[in-house]
C-alpha atoms as a PDB file:
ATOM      1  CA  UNK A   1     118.356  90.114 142.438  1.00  0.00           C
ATOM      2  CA  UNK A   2     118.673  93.256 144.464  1.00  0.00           C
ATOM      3  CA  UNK A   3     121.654  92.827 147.196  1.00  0.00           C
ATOM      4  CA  UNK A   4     120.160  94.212 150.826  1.00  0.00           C
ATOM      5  CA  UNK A   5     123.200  94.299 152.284  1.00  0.00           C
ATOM      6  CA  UNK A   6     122.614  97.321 154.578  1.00  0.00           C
ATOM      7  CA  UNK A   7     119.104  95.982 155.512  1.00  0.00           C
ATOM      8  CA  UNK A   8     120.800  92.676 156.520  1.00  0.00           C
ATOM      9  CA  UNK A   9     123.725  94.154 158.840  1.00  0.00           C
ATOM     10  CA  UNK A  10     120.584  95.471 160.597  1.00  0.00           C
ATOM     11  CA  UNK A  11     119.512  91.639 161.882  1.00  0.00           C
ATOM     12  CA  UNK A  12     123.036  89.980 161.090  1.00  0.00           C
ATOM     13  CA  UNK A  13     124.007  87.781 164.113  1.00  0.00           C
ATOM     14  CA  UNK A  14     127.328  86.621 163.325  1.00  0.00           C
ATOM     15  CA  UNK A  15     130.025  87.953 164.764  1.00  0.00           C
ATOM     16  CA  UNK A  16     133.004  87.495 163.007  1.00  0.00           C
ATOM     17  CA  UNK A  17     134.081  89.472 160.438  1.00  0.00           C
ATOM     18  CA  UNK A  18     134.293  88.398 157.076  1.00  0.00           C
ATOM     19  CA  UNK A  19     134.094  90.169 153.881  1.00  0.00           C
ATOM     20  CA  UNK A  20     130.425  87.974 153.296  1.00  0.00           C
ATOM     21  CA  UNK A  21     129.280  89.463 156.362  1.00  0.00           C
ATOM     22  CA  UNK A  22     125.623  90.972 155.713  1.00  0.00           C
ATOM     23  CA  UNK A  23     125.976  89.211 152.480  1.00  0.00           C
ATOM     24  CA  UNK A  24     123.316  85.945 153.110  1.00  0.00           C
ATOM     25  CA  UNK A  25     123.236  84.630 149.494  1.00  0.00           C
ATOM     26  CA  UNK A  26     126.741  84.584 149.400  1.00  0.00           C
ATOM     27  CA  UNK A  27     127.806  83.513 153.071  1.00  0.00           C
ATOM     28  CA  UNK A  28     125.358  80.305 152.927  1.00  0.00           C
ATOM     29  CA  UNK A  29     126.993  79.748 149.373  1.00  0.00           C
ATOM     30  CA  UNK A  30     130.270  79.708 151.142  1.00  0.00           C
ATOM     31  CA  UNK A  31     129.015  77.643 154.061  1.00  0.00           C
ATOM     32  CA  UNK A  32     127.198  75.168 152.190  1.00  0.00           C
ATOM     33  CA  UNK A  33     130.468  74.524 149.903  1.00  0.00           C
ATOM     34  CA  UNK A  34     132.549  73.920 153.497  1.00  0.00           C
ATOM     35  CA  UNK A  35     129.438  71.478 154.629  1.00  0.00           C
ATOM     36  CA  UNK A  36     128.509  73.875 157.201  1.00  0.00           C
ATOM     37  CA  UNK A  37     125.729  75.874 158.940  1.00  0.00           C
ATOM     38  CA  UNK A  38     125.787  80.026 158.707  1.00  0.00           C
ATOM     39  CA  UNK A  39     126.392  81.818 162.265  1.00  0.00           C
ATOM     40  CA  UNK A  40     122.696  83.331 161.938  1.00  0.00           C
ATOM     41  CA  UNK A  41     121.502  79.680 162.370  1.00  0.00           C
ATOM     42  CA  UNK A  42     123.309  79.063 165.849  1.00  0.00           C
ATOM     43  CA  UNK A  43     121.977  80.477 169.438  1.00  0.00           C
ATOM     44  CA  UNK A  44     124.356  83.411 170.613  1.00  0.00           C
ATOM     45  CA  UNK A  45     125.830  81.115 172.868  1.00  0.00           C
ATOM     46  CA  UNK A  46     126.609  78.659 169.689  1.00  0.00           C
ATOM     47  CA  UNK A  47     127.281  81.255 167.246  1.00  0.00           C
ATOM     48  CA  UNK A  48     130.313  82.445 169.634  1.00  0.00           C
ATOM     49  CA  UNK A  49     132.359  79.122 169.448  1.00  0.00           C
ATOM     50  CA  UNK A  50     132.912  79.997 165.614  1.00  0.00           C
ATOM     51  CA  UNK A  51     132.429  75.604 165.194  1.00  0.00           C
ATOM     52  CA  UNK A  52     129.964  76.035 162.071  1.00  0.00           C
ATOM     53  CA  UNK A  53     129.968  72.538 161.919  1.00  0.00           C
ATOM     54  CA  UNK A  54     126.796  70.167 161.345  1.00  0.00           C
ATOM     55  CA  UNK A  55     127.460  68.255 164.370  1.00  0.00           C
ATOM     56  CA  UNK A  56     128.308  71.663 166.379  1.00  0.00           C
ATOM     57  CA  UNK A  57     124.926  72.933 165.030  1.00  0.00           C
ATOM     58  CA  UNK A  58     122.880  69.571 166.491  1.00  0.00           C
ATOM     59  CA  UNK A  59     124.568  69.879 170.093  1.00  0.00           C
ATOM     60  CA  UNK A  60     123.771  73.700 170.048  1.00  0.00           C
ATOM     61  CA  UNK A  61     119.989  73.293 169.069  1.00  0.00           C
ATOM     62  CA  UNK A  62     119.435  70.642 171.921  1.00  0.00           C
END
C-alpha cells in the first residue's frame, strides 16, 4: 500500500506534532494500541485539549 502522506497533511486536523503526523495507518495504529481516538476524530474545539481519550471523545461528540 501506497503511503499518501503529502495528500493527507492536506486534510490533517491534528495539531500536534508528531513524527505520525499525516501518517493515518500508522497514527490510528498507535492510538488504537494506547486505547484511544486519533485527533482527526475530535471537533477543533476537542482536538485542542490533546485528551485522546474514549471518554474525552464521548463528552466532545455530545
Amino acid at each position: 500500500m501506497e503511503c499518501k502522506k503529502e495528500k493527507n497533511m492536506d486534510h490533517c486536523t491534528c495539531t500536534y506534532n508528531c513524527s505520525r503526523r499525516g501518517m493515518c495507518c500508522d497514527c490510528v495504529m498507535h492510538h488504537r494500541r494506547a486505547g484511544e481516538i486519533p485527533g482527526c476524530f475530535f471537533t477543533k474545539e476537542g482536538e485542542a485539549k490533546y485528551d485522546r481519550s474514549i471518554e474525552a471523545f464521548i463528552k466532545d461528540q455530545r
